[in-house]
C-alpha atoms as a PDB file:
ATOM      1  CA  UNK A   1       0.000   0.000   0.000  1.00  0.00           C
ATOM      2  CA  UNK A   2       1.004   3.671  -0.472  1.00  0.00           C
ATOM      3  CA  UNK A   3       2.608   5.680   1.540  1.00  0.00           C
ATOM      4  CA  UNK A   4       0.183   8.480   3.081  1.00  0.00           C
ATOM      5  CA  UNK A   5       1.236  12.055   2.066  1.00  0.00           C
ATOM      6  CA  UNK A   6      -1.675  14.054   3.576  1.00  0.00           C
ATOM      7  CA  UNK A   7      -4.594  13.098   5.913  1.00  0.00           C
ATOM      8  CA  UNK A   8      -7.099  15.564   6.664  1.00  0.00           C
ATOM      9  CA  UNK A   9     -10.882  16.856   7.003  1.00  0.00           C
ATOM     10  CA  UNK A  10     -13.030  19.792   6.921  1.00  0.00           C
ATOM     11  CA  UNK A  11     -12.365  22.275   9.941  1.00  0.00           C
ATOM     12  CA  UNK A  12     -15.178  23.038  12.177  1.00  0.00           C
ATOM     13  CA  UNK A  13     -12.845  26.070  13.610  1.00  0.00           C
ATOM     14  CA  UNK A  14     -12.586  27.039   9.950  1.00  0.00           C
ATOM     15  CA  UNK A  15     -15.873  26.766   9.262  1.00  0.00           C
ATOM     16  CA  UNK A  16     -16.930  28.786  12.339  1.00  0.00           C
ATOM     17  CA  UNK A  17     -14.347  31.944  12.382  1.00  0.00           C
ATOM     18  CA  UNK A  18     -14.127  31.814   8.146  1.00  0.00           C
ATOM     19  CA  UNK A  19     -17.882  31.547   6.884  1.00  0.00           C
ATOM     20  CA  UNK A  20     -20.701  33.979   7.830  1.00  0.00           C
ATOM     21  CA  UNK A  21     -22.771  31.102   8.940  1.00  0.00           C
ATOM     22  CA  UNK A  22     -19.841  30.318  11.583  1.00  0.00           C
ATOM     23  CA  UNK A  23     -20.072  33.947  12.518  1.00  0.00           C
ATOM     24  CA  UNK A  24     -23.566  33.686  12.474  1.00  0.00           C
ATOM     25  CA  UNK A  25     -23.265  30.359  14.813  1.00  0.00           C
ATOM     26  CA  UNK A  26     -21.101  32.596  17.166  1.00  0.00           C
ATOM     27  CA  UNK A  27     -23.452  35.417  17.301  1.00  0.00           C
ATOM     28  CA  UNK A  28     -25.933  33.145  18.228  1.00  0.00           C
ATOM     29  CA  UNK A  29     -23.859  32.134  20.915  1.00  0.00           C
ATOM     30  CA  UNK A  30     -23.113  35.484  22.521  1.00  0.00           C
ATOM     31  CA  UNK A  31     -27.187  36.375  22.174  1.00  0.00           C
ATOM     32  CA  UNK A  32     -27.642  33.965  24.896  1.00  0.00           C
ATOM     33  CA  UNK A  33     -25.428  35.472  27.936  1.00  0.00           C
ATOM     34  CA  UNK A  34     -26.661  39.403  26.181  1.00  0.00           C
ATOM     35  CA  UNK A  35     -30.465  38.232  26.019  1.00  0.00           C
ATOM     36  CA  UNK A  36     -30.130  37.060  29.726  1.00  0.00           C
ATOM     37  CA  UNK A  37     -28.035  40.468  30.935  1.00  0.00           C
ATOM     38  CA  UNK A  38     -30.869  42.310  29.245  1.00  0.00           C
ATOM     39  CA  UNK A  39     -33.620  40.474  30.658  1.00  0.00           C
ATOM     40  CA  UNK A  40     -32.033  40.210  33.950  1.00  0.00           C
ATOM     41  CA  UNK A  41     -32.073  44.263  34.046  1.00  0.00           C
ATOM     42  CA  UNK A  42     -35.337  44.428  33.122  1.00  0.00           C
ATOM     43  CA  UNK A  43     -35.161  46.205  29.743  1.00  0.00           C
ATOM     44  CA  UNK A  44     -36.981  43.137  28.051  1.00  0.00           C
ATOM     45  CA  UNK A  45     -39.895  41.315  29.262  1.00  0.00           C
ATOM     46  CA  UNK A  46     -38.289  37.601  28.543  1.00  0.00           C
ATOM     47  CA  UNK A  47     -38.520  34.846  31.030  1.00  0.00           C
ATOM     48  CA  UNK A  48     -35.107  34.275  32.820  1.00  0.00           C
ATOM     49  CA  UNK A  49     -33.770  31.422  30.924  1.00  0.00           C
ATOM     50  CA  UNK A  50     -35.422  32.036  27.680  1.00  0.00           C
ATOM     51  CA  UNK A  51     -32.061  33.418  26.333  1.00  0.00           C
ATOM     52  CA  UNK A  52     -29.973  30.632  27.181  1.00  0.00           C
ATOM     53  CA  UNK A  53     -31.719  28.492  24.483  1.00  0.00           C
ATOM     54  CA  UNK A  54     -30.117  30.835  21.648  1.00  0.00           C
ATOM     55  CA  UNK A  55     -26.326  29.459  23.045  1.00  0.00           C
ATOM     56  CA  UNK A  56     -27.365  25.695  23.269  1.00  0.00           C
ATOM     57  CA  UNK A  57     -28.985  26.160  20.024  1.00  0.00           C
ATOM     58  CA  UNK A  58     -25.189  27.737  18.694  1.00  0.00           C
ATOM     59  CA  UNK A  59     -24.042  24.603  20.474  1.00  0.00           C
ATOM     60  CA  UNK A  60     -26.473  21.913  18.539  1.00  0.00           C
ATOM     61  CA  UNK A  61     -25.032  23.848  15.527  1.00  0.00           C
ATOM     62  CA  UNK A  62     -21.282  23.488  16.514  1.00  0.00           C
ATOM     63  CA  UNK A  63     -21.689  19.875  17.570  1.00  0.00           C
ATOM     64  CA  UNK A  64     -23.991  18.675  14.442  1.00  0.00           C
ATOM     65  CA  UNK A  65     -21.081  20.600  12.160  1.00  0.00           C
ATOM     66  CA  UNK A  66     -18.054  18.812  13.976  1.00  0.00           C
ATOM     67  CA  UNK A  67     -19.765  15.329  14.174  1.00  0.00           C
ATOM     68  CA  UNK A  68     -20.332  15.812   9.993  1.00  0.00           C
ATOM     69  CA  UNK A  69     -16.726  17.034   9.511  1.00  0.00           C
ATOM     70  CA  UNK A  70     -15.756  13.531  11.957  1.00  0.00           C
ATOM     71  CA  UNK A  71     -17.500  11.523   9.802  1.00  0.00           C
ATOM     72  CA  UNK A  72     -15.076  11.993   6.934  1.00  0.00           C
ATOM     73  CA  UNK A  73     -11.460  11.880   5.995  1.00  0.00           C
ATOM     74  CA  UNK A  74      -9.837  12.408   3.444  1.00  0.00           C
ATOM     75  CA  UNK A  75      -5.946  10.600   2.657  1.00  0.00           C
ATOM     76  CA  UNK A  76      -3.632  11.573  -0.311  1.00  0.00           C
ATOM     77  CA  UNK A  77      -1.122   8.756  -1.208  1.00  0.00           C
ATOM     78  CA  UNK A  78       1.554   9.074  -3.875  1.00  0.00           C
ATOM     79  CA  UNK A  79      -1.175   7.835  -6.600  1.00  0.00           C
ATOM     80  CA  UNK A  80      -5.075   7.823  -4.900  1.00  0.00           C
ATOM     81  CA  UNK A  81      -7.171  10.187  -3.426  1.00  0.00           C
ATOM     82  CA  UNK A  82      -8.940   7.898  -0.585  1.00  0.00           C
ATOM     83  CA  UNK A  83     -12.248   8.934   1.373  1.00  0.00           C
ATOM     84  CA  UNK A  84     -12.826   7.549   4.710  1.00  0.00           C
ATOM     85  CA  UNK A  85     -16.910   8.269   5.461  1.00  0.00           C
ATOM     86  CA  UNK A  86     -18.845   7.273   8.377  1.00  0.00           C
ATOM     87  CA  UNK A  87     -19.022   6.494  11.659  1.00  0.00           C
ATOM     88  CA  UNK A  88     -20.496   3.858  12.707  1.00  0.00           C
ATOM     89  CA  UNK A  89     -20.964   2.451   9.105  1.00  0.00           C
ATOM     90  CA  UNK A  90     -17.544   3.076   7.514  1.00  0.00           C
ATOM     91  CA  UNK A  91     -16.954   3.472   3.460  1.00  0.00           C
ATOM     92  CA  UNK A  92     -13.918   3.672   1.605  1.00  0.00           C
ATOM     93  CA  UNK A  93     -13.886   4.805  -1.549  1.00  0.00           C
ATOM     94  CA  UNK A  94     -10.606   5.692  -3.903  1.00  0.00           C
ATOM     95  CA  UNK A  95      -9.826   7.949  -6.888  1.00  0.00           C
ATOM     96  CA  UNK A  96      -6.913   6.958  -8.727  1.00  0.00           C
ATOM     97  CA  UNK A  97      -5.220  10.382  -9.281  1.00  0.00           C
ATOM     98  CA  UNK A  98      -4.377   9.820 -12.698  1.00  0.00           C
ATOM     99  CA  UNK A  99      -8.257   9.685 -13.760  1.00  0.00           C
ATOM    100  CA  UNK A 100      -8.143  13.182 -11.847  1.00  0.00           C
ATOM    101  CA  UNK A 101      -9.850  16.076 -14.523  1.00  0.00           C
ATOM    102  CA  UNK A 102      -9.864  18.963 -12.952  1.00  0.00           C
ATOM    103  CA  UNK A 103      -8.716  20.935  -9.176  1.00  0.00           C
ATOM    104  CA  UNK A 104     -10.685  23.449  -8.730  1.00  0.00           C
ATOM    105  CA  UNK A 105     -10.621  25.855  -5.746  1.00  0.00           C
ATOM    106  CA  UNK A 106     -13.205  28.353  -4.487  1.00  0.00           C
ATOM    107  CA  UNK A 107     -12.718  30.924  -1.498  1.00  0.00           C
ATOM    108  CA  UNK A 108     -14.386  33.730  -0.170  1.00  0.00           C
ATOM    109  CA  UNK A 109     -12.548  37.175   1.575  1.00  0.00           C
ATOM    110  CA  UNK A 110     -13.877  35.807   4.779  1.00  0.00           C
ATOM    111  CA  UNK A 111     -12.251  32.009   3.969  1.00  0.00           C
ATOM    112  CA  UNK A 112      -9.222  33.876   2.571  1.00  0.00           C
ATOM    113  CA  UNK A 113      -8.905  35.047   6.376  1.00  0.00           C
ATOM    114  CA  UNK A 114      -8.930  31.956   8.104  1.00  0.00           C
ATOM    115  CA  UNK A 115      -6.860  30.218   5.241  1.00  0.00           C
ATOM    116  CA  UNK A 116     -10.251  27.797   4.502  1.00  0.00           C
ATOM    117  CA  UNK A 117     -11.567  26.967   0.986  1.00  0.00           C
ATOM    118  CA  UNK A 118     -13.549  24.528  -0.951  1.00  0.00           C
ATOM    119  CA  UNK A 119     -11.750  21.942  -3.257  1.00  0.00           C
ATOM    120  CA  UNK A 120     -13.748  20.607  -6.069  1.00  0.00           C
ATOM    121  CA  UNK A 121     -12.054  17.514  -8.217  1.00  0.00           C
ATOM    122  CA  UNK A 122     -14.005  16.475 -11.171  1.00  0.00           C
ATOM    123  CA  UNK A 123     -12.406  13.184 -12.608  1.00  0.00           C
ATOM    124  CA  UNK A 124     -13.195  10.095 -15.114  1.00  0.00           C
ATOM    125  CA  UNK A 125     -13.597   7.974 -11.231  1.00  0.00           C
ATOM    126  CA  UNK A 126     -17.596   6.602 -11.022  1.00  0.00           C
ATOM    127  CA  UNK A 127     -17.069   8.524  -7.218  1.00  0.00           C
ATOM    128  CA  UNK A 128     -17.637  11.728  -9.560  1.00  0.00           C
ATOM    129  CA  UNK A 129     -20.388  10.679 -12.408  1.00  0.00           C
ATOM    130  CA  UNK A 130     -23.066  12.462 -10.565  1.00  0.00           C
ATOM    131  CA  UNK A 131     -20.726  15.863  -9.978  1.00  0.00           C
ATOM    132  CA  UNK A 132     -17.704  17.096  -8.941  1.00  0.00           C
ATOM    133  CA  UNK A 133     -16.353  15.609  -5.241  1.00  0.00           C
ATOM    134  CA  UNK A 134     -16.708  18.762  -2.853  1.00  0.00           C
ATOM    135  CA  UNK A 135     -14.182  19.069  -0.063  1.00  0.00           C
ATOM    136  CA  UNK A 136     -15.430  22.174   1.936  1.00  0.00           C
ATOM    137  CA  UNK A 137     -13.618  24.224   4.793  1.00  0.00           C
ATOM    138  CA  UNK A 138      -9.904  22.630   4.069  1.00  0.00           C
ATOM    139  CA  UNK A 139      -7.625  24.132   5.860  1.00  0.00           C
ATOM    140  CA  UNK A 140      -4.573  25.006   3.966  1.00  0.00           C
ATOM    141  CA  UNK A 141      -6.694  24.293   0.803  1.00  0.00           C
ATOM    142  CA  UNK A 142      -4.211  26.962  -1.246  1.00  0.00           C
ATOM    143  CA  UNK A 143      -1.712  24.656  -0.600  1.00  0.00           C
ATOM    144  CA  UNK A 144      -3.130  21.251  -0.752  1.00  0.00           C
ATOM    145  CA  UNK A 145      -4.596  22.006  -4.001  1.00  0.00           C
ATOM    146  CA  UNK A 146      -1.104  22.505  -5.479  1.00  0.00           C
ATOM    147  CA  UNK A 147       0.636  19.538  -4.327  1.00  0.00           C
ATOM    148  CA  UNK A 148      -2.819  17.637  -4.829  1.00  0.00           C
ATOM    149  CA  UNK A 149      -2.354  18.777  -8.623  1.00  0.00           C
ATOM    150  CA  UNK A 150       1.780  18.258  -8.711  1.00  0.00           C
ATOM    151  CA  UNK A 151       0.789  14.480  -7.357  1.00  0.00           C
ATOM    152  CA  UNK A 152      -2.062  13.817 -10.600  1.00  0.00           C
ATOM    153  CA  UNK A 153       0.775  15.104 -12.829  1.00  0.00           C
ATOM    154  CA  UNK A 154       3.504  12.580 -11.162  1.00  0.00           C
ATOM    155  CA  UNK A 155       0.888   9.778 -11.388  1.00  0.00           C
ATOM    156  CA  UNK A 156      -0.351  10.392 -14.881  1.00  0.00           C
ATOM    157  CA  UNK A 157       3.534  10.666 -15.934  1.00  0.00           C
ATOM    158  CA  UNK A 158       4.206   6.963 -13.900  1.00  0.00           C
ATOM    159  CA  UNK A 159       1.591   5.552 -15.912  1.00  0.00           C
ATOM    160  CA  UNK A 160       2.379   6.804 -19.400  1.00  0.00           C
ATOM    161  CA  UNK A 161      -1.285   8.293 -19.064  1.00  0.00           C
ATOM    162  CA  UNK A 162      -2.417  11.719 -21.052  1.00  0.00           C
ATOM    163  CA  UNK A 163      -5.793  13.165 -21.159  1.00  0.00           C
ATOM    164  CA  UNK A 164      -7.330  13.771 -24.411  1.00  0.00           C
ATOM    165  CA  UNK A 165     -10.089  15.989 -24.909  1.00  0.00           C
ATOM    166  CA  UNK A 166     -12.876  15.657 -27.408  1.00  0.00           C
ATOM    167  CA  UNK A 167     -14.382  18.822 -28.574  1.00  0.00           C
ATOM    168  CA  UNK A 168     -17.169  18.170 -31.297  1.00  0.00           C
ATOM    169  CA  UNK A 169     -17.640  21.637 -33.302  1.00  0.00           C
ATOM    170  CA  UNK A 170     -20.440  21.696 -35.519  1.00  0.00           C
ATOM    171  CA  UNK A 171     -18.948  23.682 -38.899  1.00  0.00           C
END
């Protein structure tokens, strides 16, 4: 078996301090201990711990997130791509980097911050037929992109592979 290069998964601190649905999750958060400091000094009519349900629900948001990012993992070998999903019921599935297409990247200014962005690999691999594998929050994603592409190029090169494409013009 191959040597592992890279294991990782989507960040749930990414996620929360580089997306505005993190920042909206934190918000959420703080509006519990505020709503109670408000309602404590009497400047809203709000039963006492009425408040508190905005920070467990920020919680349920932050644990639901993390569990999702838990549940997969992704593992870059000299020549596959391997995704590690589940739990309790575990699935492996592989991409053979040489039948990779396409890297794509996408980042906002807010996941340019926290160094976060969303990895898209389109490839010849059935794990792809219905669309483009989506790897969102990656930390270092910059990065990982580059050496994810330098590693398809080394692979297709070991295997004597090139990619043709087909472009049907109607003249």
């Amino acid at each position: 078996m191959s040597q592992t290069l890279d294991r990782f998964r989507s960040s749930t601190w990414g996620w929360l301090r580089g997306t505005f649905a993190g920042w909206g999750t934190l918000a959420l958060f703080v509006a519990g201990p505020v709503g109670m400091v408000l309602a404590g000094g009497g400047v809203i009519a709000v039963p006492s711990a009425a408040p508190l349900v905005l920070s467990l629900a920020a919680l349920v948001i932050v644990l639901v997130k993390w569990i999702a990012n838990l549940s997969t993992t992704y593992e870059v070998t000299e020549d596959r791509l391997v995704l590690h999903r589940g739990i309790i019921m575990k699935s492996i599935d592989e991409i053979e980097l040489y039948r990779i297409k396409d890297v794509r990247i996408d980042f906002s200014l807010l996941n340019q911050t926290a160094d976060i962005g969303t990895i898209g690999i389109t490839s010849s691999d059935e794990t792809t037929r219905a669309g483009p594998l989506v790897l969102r929050d990656i930390h270092r994603a910059r990065a990982r992109r580059e050496r994810l592409r330098d590693l398809v190029n080394a692979a297709r090169k070991n295997r004597g592979v090139r990619e043709i494409d087909m472009v049907h013009e109607d003249i």
